[in-house]
PDB file of N, CA and C in Angstrom:
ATOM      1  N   UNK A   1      39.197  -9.615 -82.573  1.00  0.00           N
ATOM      2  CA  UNK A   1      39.912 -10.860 -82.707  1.00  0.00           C
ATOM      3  C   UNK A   1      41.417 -10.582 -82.617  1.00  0.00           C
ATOM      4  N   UNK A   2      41.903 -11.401 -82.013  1.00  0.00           N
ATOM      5  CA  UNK A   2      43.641 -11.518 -82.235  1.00  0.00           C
ATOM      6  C   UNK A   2      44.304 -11.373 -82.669  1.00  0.00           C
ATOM      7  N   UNK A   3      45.243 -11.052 -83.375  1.00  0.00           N
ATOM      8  CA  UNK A   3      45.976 -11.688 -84.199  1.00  0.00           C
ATOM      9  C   UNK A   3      47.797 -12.364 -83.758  1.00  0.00           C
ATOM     10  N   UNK A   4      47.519 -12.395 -82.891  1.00  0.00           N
ATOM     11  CA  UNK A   4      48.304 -13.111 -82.112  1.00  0.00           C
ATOM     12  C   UNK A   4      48.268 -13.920 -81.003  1.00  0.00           C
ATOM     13  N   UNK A   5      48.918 -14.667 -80.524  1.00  0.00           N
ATOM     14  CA  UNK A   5      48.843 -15.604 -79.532  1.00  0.00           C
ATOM     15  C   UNK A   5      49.891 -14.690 -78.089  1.00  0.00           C
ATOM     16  N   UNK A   6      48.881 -14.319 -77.057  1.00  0.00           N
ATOM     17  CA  UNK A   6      49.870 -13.918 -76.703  1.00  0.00           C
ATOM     18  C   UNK A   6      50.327 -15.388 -75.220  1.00  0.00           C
ATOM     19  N   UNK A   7      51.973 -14.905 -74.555  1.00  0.00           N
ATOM     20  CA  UNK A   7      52.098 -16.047 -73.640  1.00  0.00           C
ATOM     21  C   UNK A   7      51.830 -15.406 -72.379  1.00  0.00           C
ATOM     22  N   UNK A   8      51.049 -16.948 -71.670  1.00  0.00           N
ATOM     23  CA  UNK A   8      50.321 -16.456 -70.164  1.00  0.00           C
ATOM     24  C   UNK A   8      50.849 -15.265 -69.325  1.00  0.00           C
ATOM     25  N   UNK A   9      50.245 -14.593 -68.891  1.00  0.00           N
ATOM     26  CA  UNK A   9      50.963 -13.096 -67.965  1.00  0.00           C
ATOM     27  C   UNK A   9      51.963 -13.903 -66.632  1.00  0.00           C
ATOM     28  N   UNK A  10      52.738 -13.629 -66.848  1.00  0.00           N
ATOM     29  CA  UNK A  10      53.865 -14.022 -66.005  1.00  0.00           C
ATOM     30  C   UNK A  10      54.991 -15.132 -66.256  1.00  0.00           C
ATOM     31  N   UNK A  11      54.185 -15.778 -67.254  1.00  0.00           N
ATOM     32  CA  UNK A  11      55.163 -16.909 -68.031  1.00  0.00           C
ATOM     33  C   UNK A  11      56.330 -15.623 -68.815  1.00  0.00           C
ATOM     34  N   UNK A  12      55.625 -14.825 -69.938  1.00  0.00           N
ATOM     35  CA  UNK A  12      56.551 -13.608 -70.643  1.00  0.00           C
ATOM     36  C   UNK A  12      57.653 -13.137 -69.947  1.00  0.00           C
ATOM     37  N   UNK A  13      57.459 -12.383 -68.726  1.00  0.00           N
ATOM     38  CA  UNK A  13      58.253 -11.912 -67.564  1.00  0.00           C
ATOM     39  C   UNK A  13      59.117 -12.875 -66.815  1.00  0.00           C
ATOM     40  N   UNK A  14      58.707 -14.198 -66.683  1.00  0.00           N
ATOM     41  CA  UNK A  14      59.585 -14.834 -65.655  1.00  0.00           C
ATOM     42  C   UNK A  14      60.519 -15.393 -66.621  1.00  0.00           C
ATOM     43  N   UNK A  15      60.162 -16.158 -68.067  1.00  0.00           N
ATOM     44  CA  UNK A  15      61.212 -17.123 -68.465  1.00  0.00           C
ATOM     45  C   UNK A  15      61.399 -16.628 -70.248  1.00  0.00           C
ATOM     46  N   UNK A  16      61.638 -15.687 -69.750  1.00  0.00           N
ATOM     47  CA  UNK A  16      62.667 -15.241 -71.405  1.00  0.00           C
ATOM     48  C   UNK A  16      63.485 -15.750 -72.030  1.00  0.00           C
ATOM     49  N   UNK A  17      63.534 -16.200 -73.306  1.00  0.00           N
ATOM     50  CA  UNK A  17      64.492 -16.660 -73.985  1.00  0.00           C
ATOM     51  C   UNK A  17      65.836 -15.355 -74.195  1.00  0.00           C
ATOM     52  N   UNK A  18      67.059 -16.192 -73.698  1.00  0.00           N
ATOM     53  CA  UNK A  18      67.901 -15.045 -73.887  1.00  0.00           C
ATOM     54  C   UNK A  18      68.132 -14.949 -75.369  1.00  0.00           C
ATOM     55  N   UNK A  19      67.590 -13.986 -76.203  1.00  0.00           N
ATOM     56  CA  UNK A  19      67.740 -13.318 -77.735  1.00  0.00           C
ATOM     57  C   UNK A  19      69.255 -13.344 -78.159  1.00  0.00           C
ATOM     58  N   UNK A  20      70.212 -13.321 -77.266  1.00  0.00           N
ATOM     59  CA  UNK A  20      71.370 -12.993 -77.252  1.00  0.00           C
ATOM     60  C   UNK A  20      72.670 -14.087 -77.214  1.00  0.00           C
ATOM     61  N   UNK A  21      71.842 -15.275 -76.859  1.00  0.00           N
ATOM     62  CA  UNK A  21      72.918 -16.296 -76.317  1.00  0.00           C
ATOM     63  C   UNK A  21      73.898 -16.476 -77.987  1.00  0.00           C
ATOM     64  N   UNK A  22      73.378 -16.381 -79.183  1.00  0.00           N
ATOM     65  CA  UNK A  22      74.596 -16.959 -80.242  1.00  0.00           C
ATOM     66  C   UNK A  22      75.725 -15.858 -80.084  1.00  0.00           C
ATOM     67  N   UNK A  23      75.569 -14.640 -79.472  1.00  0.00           N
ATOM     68  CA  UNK A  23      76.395 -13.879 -79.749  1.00  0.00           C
ATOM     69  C   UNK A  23      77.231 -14.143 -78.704  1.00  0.00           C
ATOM     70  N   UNK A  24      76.791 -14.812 -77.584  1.00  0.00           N
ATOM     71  CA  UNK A  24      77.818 -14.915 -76.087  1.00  0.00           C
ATOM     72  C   UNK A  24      78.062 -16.370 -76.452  1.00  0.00           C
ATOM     73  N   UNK A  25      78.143 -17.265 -77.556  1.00  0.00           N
ATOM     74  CA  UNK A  25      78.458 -18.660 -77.509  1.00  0.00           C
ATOM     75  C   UNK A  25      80.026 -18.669 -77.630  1.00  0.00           C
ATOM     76  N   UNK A  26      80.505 -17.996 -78.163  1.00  0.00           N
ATOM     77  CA  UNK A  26      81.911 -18.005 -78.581  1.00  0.00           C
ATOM     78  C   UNK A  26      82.853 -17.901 -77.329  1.00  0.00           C
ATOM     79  N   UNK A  27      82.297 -16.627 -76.441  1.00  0.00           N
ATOM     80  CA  UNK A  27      83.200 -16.385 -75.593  1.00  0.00           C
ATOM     81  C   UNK A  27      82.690 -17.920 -74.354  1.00  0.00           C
ATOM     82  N   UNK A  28      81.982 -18.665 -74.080  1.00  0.00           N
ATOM     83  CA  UNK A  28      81.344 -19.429 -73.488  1.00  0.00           C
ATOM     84  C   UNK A  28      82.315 -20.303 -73.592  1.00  0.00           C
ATOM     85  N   UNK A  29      82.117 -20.689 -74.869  1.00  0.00           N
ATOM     86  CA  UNK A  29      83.171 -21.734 -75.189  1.00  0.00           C
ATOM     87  C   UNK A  29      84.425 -21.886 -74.757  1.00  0.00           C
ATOM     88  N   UNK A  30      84.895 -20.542 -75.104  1.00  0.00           N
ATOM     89  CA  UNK A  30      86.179 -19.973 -74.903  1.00  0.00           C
ATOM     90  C   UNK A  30      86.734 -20.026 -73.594  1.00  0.00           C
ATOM     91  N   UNK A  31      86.100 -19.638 -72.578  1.00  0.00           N
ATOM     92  CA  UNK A  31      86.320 -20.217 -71.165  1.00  0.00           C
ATOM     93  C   UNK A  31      85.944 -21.044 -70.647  1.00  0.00           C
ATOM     94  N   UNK A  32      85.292 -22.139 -71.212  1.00  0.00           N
ATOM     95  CA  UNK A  32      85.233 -23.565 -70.679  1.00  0.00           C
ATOM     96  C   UNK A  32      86.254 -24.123 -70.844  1.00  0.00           C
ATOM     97  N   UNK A  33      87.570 -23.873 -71.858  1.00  0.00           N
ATOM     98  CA  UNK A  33      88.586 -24.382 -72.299  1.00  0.00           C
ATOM     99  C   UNK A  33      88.519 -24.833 -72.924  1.00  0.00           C
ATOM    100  N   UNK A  34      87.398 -25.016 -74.274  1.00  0.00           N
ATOM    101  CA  UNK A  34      87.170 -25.926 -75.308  1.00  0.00           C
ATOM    102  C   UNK A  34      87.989 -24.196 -76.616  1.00  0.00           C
ATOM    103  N   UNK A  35      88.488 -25.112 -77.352  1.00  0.00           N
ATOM    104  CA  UNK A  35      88.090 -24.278 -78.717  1.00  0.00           C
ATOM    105  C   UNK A  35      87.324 -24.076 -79.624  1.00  0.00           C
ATOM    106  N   UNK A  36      86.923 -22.999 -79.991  1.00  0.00           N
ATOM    107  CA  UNK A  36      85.862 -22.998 -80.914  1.00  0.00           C
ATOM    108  C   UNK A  36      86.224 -23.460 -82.489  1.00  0.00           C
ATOM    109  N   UNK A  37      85.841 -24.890 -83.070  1.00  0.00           N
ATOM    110  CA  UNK A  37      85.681 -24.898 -84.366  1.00  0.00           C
ATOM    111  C   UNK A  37      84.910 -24.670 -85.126  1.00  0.00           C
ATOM    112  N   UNK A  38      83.338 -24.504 -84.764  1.00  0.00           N
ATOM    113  CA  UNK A  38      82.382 -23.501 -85.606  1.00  0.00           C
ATOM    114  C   UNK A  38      81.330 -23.567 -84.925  1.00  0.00           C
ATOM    115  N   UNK A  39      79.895 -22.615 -85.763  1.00  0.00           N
ATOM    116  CA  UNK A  39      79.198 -22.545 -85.109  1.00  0.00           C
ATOM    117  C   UNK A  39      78.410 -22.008 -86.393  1.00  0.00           C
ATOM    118  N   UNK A  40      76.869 -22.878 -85.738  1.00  0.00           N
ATOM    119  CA  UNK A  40      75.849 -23.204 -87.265  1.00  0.00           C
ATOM    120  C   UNK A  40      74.771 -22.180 -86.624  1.00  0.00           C
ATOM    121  N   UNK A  41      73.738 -21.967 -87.131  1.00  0.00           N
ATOM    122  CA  UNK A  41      72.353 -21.597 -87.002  1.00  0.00           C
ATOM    123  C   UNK A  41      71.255 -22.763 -87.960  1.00  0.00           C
ATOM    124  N   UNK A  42      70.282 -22.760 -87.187  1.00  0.00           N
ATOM    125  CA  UNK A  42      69.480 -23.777 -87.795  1.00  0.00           C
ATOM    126  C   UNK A  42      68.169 -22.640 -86.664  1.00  0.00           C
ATOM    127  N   UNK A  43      67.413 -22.461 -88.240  1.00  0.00           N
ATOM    128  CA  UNK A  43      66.130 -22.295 -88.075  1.00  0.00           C
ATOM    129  C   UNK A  43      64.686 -23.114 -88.647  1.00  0.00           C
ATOM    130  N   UNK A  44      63.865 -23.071 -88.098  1.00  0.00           N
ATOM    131  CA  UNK A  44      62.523 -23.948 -87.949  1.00  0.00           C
ATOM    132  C   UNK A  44      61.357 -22.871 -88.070  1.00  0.00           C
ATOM    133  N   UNK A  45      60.808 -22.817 -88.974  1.00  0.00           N
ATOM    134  CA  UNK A  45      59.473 -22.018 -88.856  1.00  0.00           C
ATOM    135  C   UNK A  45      58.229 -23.057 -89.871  1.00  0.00           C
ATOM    136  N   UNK A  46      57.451 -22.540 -89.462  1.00  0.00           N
ATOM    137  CA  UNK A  46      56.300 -23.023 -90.174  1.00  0.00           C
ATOM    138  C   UNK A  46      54.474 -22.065 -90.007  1.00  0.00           C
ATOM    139  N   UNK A  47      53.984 -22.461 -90.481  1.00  0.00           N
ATOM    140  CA  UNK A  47      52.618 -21.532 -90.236  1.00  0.00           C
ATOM    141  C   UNK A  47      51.647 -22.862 -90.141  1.00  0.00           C
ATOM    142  N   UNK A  48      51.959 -23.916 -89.662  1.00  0.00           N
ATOM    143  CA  UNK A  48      50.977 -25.212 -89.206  1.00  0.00           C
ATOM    144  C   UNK A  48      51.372 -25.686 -88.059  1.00  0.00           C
ATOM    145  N   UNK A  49      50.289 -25.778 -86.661  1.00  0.00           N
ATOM    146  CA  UNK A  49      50.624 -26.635 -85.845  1.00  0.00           C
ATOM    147  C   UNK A  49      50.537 -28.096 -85.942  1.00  0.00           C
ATOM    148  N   UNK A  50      51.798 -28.943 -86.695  1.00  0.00           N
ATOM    149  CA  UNK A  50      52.042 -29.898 -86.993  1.00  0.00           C
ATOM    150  C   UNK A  50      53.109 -29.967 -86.927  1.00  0.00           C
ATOM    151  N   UNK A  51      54.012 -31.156 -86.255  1.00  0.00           N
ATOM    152  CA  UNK A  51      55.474 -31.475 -86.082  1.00  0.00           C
ATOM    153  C   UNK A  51      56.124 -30.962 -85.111  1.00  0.00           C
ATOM    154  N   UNK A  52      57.209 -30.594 -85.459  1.00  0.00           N
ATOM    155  CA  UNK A  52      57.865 -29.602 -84.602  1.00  0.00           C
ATOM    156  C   UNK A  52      57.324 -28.581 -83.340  1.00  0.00           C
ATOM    157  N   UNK A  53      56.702 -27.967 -84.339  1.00  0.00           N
ATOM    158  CA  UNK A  53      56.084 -26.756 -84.025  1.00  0.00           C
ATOM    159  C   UNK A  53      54.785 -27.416 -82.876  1.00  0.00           C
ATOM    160  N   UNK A  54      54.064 -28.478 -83.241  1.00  0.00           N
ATOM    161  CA  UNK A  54      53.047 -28.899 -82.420  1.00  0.00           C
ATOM    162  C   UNK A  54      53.789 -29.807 -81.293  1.00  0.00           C
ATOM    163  N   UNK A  55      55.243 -30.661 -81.300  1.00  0.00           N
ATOM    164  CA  UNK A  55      55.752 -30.798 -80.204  1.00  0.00           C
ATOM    165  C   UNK A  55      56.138 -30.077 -79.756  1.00  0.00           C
ATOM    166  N   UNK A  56      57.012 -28.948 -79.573  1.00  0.00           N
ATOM    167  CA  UNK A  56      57.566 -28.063 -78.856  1.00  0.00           C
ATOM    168  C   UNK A  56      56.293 -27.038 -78.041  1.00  0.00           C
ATOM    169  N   UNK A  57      55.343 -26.739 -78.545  1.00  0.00           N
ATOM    170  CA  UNK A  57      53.933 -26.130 -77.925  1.00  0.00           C
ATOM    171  C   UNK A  57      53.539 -27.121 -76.899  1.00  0.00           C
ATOM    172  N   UNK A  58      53.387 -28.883 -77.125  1.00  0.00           N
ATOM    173  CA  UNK A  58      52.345 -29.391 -76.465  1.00  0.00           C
ATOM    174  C   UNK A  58      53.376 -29.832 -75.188  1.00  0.00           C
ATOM    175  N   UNK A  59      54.715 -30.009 -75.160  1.00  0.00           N
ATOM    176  CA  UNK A  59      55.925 -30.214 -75.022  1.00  0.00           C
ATOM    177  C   UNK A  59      56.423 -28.915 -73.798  1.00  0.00           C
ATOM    178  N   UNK A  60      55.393 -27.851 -73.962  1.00  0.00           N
ATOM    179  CA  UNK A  60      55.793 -26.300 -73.383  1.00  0.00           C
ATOM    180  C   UNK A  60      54.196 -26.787 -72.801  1.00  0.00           C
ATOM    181  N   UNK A  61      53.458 -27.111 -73.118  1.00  0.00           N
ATOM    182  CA  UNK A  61      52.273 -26.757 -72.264  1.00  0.00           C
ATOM    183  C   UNK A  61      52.293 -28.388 -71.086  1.00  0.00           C
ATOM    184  N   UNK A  62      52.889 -28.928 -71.463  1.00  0.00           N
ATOM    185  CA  UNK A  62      53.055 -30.525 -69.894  1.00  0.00           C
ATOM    186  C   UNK A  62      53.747 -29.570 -69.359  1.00  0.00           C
ATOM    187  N   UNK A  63      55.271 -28.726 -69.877  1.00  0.00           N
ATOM    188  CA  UNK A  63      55.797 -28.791 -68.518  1.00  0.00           C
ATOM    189  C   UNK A  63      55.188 -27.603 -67.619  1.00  0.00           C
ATOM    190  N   UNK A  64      54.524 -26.903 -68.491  1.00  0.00           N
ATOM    191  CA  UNK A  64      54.205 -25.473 -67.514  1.00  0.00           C
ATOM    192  C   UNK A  64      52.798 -25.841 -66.635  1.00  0.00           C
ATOM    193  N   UNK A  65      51.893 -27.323 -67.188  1.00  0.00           N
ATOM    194  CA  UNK A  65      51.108 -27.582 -66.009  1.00  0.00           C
ATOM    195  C   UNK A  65      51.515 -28.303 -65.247  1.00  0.00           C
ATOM    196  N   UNK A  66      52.526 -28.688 -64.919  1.00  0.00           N
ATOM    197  CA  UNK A  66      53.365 -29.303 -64.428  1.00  0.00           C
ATOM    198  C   UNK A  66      53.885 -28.721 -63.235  1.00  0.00           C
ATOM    199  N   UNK A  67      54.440 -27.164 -63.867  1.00  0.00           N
ATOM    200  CA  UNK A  67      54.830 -26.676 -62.918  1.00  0.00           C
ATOM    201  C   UNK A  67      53.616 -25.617 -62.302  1.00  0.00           C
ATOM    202  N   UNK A  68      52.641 -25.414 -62.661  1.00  0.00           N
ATOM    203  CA  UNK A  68      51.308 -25.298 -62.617  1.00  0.00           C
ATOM    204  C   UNK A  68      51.193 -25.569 -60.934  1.00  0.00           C
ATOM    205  N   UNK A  69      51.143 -27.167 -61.286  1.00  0.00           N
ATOM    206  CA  UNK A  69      50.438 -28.199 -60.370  1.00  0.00           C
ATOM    207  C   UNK A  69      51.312 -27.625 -58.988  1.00  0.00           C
ATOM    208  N   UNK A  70      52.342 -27.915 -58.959  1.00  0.00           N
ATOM    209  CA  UNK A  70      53.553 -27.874 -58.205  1.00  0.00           C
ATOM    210  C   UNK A  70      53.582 -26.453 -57.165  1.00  0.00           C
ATOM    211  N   UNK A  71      53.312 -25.165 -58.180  1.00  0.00           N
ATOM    212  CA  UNK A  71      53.007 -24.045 -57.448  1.00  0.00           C
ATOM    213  C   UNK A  71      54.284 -23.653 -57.759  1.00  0.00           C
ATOM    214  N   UNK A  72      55.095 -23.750 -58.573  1.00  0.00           N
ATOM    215  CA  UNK A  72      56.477 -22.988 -58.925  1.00  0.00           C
ATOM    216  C   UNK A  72      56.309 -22.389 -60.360  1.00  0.00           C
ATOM    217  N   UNK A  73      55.421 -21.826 -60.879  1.00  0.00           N
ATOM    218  CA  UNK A  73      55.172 -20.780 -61.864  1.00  0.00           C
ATOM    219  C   UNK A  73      54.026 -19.810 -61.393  1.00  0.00           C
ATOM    220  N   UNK A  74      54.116 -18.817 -62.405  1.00  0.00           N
ATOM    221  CA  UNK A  74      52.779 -17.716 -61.806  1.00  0.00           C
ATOM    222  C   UNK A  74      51.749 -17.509 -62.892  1.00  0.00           C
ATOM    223  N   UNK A  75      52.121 -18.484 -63.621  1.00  0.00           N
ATOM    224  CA  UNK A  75      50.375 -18.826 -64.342  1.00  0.00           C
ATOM    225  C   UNK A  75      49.450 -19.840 -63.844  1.00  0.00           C
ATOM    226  N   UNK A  76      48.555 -19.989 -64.154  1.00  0.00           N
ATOM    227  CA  UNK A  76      47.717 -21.177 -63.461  1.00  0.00           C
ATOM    228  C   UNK A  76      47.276 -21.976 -64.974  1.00  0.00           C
ATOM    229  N   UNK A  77      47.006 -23.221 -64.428  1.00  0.00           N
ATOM    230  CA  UNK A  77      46.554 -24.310 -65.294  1.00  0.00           C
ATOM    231  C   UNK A  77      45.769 -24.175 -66.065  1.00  0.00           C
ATOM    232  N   UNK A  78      44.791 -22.826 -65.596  1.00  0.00           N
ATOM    233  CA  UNK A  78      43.768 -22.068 -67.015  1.00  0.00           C
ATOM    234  C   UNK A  78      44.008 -21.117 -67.731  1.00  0.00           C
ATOM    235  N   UNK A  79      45.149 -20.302 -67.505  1.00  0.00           N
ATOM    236  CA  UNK A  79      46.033 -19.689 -68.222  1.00  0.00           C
ATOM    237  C   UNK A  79      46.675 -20.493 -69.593  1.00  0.00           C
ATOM    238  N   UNK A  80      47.361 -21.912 -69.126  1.00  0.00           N
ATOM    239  CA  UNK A  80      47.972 -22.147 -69.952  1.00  0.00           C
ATOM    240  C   UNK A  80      46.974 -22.822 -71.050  1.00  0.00           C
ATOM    241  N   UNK A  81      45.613 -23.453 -70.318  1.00  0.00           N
ATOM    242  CA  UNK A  81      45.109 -24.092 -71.282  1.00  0.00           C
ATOM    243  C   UNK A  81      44.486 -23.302 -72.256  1.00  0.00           C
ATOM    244  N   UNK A  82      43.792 -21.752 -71.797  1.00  0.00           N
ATOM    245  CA  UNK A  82      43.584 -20.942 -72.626  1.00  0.00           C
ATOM    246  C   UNK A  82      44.555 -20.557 -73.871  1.00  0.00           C
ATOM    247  N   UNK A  83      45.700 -20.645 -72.786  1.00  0.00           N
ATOM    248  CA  UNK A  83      47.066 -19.889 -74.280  1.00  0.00           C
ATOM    249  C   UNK A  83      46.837 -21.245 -75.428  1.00  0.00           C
ATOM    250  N   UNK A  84      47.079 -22.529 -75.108  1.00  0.00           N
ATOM    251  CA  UNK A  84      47.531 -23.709 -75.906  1.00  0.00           C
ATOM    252  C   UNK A  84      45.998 -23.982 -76.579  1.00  0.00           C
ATOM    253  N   UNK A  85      45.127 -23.765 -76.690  1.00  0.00           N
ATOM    254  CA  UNK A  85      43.443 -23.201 -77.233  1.00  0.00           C
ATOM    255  C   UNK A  85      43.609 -22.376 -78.140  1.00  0.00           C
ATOM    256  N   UNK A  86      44.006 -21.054 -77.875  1.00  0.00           N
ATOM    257  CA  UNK A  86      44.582 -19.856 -78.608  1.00  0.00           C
ATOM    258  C   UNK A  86      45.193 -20.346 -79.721  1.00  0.00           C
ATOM    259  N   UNK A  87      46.052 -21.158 -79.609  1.00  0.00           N
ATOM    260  CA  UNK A  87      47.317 -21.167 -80.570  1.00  0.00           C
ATOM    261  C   UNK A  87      46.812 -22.526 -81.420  1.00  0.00           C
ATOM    262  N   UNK A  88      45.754 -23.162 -80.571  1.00  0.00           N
ATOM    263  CA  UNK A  88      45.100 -24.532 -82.014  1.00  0.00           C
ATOM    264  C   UNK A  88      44.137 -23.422 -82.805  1.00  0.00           C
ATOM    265  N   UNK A  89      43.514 -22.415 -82.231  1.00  0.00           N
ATOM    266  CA  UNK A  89      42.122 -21.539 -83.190  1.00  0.00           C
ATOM    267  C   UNK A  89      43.355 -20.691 -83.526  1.00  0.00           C
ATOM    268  N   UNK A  90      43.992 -20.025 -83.582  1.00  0.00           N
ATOM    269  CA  UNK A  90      44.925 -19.123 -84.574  1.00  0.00           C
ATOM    270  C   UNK A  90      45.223 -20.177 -85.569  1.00  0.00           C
ATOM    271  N   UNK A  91      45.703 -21.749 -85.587  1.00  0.00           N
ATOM    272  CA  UNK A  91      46.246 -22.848 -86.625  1.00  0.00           C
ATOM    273  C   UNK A  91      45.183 -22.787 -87.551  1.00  0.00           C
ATOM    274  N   UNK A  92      44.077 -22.936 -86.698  1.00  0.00           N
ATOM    275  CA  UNK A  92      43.107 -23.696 -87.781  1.00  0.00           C
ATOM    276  C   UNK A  92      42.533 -22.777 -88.643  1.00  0.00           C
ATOM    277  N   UNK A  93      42.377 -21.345 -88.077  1.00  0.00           N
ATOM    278  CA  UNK A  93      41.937 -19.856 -88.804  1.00  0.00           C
ATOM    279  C   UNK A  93      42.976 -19.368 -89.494  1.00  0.00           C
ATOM    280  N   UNK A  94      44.383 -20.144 -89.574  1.00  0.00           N
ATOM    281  CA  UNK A  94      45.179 -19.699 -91.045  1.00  0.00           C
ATOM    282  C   UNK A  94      45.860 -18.524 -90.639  1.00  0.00           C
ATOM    283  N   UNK A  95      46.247 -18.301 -89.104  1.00  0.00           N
ATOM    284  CA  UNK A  95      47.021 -17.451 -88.217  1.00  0.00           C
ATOM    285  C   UNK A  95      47.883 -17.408 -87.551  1.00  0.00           C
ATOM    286  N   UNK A  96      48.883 -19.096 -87.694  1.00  0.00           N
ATOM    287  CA  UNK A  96      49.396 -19.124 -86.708  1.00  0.00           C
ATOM    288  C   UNK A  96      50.595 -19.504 -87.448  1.00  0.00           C
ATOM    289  N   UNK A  97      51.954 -18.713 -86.441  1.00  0.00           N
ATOM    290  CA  UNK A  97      53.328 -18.674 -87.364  1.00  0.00           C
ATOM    291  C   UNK A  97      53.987 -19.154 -86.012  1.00  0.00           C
ATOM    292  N   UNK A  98      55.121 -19.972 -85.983  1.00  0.00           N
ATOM    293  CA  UNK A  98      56.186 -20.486 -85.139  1.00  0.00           C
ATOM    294  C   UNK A  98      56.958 -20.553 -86.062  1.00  0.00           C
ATOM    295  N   UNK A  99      58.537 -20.210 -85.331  1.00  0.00           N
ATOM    296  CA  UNK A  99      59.763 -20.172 -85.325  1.00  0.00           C
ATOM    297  C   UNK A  99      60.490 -20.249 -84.009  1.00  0.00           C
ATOM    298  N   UNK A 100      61.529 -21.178 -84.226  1.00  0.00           N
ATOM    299  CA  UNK A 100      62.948 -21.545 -83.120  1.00  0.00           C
ATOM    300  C   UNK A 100      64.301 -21.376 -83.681  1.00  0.00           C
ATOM    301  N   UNK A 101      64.819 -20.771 -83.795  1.00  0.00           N
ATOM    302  CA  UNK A 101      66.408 -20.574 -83.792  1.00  0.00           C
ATOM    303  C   UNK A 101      67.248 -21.235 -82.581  1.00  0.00           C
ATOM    304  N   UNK A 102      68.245 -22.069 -83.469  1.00  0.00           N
ATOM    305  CA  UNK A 102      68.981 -22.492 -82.503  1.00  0.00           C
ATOM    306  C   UNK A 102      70.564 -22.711 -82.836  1.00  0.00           C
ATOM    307  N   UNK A 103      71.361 -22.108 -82.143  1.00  0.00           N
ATOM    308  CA  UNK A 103      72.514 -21.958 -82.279  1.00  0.00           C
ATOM    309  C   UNK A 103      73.900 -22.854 -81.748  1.00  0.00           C
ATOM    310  N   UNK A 104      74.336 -23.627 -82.357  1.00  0.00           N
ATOM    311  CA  UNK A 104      74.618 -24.876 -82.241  1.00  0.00           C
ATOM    312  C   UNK A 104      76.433 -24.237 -82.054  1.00  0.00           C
ATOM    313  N   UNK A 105      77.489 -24.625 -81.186  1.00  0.00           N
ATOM    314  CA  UNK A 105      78.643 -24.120 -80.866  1.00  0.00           C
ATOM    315  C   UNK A 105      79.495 -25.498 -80.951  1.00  0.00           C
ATOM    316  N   UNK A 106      80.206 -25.701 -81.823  1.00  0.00           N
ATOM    317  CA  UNK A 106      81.102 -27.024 -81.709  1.00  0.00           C
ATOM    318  C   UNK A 106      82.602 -26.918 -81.043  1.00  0.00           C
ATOM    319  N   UNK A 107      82.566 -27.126 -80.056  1.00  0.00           N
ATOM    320  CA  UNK A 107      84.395 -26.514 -79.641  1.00  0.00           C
ATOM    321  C   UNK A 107      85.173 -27.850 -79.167  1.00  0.00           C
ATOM    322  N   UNK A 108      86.350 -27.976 -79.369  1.00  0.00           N
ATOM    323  CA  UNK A 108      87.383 -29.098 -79.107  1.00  0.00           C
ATOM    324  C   UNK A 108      88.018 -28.923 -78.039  1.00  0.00           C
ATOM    325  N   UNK A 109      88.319 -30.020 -77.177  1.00  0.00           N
ATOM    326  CA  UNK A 109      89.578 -29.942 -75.688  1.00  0.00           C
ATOM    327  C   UNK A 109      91.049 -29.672 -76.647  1.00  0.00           C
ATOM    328  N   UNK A 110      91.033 -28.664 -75.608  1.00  0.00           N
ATOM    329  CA  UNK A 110      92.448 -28.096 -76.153  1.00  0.00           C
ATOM    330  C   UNK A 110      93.811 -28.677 -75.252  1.00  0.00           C
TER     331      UNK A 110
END
């Protein structure tokens, strides 16, 4: 058995979350010509697919059959439905953890 959910083979590889973007927000800012007046973190976790956590999954699984359909990803439509399957039997077996970090940059026209 699992103990994780893993994401479809080629979804992992093609569309990475950059891990890195709060640390490049500052300088971002900085050359758009805005100034930076602060910058928050707001995290979201939970161990129930409910809310959040169950929009952002069901929310990730339209658009990837979506792009499925279309032929501009390299998973297929039974890939994803397997993964989004996976991740309701990890919920309901008392296995399943989500978290989103998101890094919020407030800067002013200078």
């Amino acid at each position: 058995m699992s103990r994780s959910v893993a994401l479809p083979r080629g979804l992992a590889a093609r569309h990475r979350a950059n891990g890195r973007i709060g640390r490049a927000l500052p300088g971002l800012v900085a050359t758009s010509g805005l100034r930076l007046q602060q910058t928050e973190t707001l995290t979201a976790a939970t161990t129930g697919l409910t809310g959040h956590a169950e929009r952002r999954l069901t929310d990730t699984r339209t658009a990837l059959l979506r792009s499925a359909a279309s032929g501009t990803t390299a998973v297929t439509a039974a890939e994803i439905t397997d993964w989004y399957a996976a991740a309701q039997a990890a919920a309901r077996g008392r296995r399943f953890f989500f978290s989103e970090t998101a890094v919020v940059a407030v800067g002013q026209r200078t």
